[in-house]
PDB file of N, CA and C in Angstrom:
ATOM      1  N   UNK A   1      72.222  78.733  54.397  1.00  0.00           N
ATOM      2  CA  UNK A   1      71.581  77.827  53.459  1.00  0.00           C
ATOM      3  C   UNK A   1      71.109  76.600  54.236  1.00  0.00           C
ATOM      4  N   UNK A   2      69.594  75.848  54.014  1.00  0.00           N
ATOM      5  CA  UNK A   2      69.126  75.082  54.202  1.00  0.00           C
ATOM      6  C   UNK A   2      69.249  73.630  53.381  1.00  0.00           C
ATOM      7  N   UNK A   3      69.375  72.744  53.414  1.00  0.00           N
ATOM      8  CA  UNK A   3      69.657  71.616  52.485  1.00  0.00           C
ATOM      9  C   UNK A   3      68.530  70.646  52.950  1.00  0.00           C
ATOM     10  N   UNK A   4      67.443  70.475  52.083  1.00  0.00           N
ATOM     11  CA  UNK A   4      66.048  69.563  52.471  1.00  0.00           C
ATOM     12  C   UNK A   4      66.374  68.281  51.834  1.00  0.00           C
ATOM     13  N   UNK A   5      66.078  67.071  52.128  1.00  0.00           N
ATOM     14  CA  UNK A   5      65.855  66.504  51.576  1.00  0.00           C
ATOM     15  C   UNK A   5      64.844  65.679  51.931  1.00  0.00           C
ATOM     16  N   UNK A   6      63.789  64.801  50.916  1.00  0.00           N
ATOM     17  CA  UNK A   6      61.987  64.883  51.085  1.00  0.00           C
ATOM     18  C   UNK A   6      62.453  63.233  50.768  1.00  0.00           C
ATOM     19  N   UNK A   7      62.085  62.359  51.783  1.00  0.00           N
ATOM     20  CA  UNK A   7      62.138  61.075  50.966  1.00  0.00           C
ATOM     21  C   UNK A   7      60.125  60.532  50.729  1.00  0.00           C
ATOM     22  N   UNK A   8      60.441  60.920  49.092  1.00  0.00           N
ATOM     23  CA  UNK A   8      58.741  60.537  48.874  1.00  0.00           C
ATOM     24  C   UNK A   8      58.024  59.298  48.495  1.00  0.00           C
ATOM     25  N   UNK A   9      56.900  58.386  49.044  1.00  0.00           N
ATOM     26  CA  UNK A   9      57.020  56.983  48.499  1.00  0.00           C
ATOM     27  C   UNK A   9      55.838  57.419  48.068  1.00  0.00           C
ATOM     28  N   UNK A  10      55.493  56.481  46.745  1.00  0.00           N
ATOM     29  CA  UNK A  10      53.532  56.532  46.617  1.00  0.00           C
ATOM     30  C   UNK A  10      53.381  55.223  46.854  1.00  0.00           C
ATOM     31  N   UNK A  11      51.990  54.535  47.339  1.00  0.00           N
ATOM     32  CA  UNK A  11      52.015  53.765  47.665  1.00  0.00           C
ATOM     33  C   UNK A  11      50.783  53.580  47.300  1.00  0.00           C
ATOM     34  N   UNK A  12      50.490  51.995  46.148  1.00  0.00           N
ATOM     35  CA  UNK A  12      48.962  52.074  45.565  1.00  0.00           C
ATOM     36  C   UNK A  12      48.733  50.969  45.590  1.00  0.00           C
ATOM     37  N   UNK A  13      47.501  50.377  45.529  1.00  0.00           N
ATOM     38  CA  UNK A  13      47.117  49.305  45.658  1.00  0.00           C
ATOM     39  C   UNK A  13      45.735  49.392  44.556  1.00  0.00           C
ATOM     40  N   UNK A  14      45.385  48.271  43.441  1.00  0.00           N
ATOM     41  CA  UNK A  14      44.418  48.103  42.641  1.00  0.00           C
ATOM     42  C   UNK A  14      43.881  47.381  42.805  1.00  0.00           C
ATOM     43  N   UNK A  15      42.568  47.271  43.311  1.00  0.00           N
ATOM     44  CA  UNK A  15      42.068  46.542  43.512  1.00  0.00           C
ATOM     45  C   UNK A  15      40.959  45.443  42.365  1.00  0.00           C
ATOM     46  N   UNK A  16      40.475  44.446  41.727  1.00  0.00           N
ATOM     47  CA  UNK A  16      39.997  44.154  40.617  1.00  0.00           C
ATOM     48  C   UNK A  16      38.864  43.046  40.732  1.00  0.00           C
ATOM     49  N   UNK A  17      37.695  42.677  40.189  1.00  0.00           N
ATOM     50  CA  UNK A  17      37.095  42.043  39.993  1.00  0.00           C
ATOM     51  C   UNK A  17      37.599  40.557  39.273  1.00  0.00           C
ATOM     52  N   UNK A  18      36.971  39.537  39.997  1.00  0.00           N
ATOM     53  CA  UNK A  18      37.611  38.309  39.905  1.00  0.00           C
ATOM     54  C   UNK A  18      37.026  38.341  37.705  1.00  0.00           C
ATOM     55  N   UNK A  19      38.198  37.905  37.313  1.00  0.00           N
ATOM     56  CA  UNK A  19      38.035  37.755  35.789  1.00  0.00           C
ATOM     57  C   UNK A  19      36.772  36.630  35.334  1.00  0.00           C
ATOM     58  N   UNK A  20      35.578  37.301  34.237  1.00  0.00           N
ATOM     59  CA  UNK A  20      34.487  36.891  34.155  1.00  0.00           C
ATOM     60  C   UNK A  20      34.817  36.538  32.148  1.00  0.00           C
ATOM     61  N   UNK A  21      34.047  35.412  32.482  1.00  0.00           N
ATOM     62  CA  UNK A  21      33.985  34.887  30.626  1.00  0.00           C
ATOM     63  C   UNK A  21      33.211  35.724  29.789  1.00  0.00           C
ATOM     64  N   UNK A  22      32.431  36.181  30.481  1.00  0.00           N
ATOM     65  CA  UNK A  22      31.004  37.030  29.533  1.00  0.00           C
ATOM     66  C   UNK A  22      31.430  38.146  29.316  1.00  0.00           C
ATOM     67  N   UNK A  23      31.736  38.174  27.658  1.00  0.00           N
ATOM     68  CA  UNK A  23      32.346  39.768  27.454  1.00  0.00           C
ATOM     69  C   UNK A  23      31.362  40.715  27.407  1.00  0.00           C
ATOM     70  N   UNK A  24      30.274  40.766  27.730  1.00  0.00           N
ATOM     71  CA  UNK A  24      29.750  41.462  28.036  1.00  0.00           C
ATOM     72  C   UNK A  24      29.568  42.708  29.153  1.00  0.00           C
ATOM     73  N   UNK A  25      30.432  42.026  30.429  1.00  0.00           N
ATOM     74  CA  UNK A  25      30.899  42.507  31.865  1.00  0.00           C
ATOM     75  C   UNK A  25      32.294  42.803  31.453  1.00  0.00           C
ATOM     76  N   UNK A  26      32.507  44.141  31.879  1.00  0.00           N
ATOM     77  CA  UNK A  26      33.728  44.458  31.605  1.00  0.00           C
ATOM     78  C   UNK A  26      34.612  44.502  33.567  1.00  0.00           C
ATOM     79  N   UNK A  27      35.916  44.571  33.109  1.00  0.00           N
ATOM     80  CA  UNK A  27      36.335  44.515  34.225  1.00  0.00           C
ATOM     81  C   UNK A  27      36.484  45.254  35.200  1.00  0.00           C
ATOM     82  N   UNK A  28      36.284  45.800  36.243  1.00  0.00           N
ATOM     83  CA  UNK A  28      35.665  46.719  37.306  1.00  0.00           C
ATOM     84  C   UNK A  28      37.006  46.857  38.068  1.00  0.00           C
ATOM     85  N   UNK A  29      36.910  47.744  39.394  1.00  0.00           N
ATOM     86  CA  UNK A  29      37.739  47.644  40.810  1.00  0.00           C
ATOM     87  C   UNK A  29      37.752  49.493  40.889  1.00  0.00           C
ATOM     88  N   UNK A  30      39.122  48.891  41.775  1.00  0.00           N
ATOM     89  CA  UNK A  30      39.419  50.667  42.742  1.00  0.00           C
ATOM     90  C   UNK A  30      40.635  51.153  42.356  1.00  0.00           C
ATOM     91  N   UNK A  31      41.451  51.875  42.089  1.00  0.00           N
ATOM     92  CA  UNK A  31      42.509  52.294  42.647  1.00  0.00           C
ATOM     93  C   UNK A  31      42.856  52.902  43.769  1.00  0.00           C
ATOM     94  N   UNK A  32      43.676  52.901  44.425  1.00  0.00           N
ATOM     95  CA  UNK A  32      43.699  53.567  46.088  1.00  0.00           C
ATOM     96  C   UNK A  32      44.923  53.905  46.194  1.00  0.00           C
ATOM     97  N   UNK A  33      45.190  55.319  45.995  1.00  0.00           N
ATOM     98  CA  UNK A  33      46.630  55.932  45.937  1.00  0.00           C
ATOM     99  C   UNK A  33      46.990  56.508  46.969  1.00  0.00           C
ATOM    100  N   UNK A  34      48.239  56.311  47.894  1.00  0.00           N
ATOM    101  CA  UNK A  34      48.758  57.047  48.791  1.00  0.00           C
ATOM    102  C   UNK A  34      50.108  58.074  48.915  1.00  0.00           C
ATOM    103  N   UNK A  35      49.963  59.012  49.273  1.00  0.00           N
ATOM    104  CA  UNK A  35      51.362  59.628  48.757  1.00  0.00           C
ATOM    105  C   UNK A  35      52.078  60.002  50.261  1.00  0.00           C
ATOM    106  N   UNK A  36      53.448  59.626  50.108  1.00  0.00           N
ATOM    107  CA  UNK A  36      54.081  59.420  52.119  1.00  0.00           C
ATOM    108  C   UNK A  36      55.496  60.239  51.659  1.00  0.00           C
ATOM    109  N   UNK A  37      55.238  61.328  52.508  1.00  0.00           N
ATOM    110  CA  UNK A  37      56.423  62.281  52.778  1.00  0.00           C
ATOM    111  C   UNK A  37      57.033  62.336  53.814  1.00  0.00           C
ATOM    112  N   UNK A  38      58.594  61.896  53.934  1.00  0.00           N
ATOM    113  CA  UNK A  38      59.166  61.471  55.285  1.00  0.00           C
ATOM    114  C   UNK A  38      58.059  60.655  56.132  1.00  0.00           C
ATOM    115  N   UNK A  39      57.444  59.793  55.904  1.00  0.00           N
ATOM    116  CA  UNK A  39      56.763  58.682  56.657  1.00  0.00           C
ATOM    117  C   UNK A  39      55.229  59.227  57.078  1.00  0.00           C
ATOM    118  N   UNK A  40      54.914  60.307  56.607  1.00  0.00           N
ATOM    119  CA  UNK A  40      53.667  61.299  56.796  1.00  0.00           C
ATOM    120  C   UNK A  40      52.650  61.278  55.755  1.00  0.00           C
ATOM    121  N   UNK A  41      51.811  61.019  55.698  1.00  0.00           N
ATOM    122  CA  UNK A  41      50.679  61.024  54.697  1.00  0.00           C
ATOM    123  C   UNK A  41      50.411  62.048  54.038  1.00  0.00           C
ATOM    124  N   UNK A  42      50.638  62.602  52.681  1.00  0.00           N
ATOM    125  CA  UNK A  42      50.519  63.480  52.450  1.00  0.00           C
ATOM    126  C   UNK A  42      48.769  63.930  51.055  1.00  0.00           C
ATOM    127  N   UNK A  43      48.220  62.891  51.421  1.00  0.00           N
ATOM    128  CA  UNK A  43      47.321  62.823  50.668  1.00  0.00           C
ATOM    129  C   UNK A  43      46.824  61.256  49.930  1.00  0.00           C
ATOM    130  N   UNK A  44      45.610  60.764  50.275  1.00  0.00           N
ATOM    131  CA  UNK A  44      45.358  59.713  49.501  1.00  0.00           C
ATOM    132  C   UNK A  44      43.994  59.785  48.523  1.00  0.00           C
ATOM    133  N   UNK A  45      44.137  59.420  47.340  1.00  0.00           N
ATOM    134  CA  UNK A  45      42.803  59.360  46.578  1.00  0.00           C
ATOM    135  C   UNK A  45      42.686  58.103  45.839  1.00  0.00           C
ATOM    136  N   UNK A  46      41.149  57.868  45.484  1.00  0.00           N
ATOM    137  CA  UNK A  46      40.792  57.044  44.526  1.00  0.00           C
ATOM    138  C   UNK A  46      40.142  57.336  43.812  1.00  0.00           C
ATOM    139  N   UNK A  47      40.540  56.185  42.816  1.00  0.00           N
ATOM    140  CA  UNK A  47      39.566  56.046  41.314  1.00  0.00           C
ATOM    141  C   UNK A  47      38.908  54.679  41.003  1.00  0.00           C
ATOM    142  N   UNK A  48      37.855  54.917  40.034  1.00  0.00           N
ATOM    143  CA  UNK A  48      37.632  53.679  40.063  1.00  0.00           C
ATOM    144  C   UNK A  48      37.922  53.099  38.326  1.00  0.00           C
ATOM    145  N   UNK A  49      37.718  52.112  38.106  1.00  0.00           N
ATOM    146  CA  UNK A  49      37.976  51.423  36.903  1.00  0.00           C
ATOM    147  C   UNK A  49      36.803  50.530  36.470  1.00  0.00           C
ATOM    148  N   UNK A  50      36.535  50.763  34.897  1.00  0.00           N
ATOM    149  CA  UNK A  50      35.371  50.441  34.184  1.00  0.00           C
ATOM    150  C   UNK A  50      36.216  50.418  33.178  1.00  0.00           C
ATOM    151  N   UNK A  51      36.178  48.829  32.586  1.00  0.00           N
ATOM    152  CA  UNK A  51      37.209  48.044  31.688  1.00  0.00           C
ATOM    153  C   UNK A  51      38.684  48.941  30.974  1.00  0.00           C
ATOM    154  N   UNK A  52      38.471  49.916  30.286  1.00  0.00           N
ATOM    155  CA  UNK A  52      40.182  50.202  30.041  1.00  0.00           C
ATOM    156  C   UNK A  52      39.821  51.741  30.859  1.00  0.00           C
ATOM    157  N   UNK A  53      38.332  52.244  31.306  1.00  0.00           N
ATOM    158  CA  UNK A  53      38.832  53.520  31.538  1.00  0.00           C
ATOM    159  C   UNK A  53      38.839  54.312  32.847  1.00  0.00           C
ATOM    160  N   UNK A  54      39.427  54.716  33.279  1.00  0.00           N
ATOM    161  CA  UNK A  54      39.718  55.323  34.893  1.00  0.00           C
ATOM    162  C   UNK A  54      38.505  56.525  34.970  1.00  0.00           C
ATOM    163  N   UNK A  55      37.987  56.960  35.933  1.00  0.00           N
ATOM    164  CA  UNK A  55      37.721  58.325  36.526  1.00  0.00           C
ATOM    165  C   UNK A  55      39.610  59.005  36.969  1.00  0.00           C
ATOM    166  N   UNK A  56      38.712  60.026  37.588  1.00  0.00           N
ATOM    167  CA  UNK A  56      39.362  61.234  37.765  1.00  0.00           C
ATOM    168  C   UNK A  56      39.663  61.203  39.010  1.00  0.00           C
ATOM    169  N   UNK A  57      40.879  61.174  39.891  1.00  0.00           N
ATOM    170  CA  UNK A  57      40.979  60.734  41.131  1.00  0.00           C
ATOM    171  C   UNK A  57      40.212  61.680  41.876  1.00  0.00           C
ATOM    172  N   UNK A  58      40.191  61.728  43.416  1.00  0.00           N
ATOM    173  CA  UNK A  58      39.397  61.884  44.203  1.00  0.00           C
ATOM    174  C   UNK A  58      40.160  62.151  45.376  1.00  0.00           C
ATOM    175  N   UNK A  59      40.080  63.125  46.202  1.00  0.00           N
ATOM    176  CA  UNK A  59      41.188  62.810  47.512  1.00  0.00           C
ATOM    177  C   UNK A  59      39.946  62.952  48.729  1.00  0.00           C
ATOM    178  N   UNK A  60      40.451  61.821  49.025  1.00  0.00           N
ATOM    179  CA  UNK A  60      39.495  61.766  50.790  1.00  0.00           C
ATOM    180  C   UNK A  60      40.557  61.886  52.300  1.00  0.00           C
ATOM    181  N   UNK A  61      39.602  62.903  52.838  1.00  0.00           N
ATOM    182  CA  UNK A  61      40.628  62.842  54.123  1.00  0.00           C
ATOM    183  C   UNK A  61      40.623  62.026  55.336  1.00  0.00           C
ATOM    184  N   UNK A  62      41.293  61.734  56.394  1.00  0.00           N
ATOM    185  CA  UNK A  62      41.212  60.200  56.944  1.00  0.00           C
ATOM    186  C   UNK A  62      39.518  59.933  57.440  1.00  0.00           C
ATOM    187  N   UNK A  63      38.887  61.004  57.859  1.00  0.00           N
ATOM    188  CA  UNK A  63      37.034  60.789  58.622  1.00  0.00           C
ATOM    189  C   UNK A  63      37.047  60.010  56.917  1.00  0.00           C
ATOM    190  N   UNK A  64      36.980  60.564  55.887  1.00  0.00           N
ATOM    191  CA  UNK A  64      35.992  59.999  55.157  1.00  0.00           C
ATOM    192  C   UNK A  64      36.810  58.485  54.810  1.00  0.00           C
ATOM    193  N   UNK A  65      37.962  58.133  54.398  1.00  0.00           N
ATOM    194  CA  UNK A  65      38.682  56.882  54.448  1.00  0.00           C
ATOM    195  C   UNK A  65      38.184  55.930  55.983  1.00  0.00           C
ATOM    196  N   UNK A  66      37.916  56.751  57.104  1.00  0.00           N
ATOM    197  CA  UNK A  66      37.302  55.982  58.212  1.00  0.00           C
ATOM    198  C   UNK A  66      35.680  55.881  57.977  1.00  0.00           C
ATOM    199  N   UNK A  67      35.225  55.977  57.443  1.00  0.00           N
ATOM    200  CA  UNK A  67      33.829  55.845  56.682  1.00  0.00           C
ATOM    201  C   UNK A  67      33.760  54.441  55.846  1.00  0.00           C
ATOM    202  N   UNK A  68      34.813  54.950  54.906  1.00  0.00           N
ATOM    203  CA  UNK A  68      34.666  53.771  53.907  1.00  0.00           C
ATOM    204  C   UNK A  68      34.906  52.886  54.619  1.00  0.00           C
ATOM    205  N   UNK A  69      36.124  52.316  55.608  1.00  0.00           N
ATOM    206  CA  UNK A  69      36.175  51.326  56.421  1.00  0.00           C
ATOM    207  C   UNK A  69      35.324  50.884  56.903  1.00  0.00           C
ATOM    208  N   UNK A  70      34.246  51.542  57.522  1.00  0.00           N
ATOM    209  CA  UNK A  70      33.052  51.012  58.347  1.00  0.00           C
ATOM    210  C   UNK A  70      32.194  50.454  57.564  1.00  0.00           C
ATOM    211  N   UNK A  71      32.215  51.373  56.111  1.00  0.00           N
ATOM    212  CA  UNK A  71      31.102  50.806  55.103  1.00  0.00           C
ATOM    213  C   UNK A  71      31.655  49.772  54.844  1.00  0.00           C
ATOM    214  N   UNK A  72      32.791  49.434  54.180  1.00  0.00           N
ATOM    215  CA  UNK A  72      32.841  47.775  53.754  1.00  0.00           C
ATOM    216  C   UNK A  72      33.100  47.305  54.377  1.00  0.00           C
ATOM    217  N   UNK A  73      33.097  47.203  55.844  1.00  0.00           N
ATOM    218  CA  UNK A  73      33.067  45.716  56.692  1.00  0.00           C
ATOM    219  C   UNK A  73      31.674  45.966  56.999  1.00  0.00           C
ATOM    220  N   UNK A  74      30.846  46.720  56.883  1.00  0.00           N
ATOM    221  CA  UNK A  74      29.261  46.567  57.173  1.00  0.00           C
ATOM    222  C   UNK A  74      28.996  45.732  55.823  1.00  0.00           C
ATOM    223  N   UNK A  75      29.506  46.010  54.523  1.00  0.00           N
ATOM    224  CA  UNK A  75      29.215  45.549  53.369  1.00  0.00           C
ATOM    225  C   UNK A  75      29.593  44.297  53.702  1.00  0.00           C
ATOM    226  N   UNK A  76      30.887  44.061  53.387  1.00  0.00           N
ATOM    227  CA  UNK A  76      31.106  42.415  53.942  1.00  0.00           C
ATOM    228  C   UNK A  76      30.219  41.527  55.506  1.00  0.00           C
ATOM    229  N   UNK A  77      30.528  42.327  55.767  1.00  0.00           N
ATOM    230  CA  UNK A  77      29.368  41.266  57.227  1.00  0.00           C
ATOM    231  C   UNK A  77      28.044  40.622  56.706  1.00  0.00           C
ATOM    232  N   UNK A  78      27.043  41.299  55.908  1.00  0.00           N
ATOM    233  CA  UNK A  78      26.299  40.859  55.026  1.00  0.00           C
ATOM    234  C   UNK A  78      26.722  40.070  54.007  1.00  0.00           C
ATOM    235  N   UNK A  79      27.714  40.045  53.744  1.00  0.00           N
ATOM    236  CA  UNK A  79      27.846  39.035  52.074  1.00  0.00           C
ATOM    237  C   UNK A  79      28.347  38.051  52.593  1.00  0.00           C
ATOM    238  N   UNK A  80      28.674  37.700  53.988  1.00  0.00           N
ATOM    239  CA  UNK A  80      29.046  36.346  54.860  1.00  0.00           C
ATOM    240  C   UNK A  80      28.013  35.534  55.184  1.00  0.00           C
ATOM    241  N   UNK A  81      26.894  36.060  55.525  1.00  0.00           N
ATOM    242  CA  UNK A  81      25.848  35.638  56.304  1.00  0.00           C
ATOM    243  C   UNK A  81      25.612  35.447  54.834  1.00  0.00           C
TER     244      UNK A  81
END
């Protein structure tokens, strides 16, 4: 007999649009879910958020999470200048 034991963390972070008076704009952002098995990545996805309602998560593997990285600091480098 084998005896496993899996220590599993999720690990999420929400990200949100600074709060706006005009109810007209509803409130926006990301979710960014990580799931860590014995200290190993076992999958991360996101969703995004449009005032109370979520999409459908999404799993990206690290090339495309190294994508998005490049895209929003290309995004941000522009919104500095």
């Amino acid at each position: 007999m084998q005896r496993v034991v899996s220590n599993i963390q999720n690990l999420g972070f929400t990200i949100m649009n600074a709060p706006v008076e005009d109810k007209k704009v509803r409130a926006g952002g990301i979710i960014l879910d990580q799931t860590l098995v014995n200290g190993q990545s076992e999958g991360v996805s996101v969703r995004l958020i449009n005032g109370t309602k979520k999409t459908a998560a999404v799993k990206l593997d690290k090339a495309a999470l190294s994508d998005l990285l490049v895209a929003v600091q290309e995004v941000l480098a522009t919104e500095e200048g």
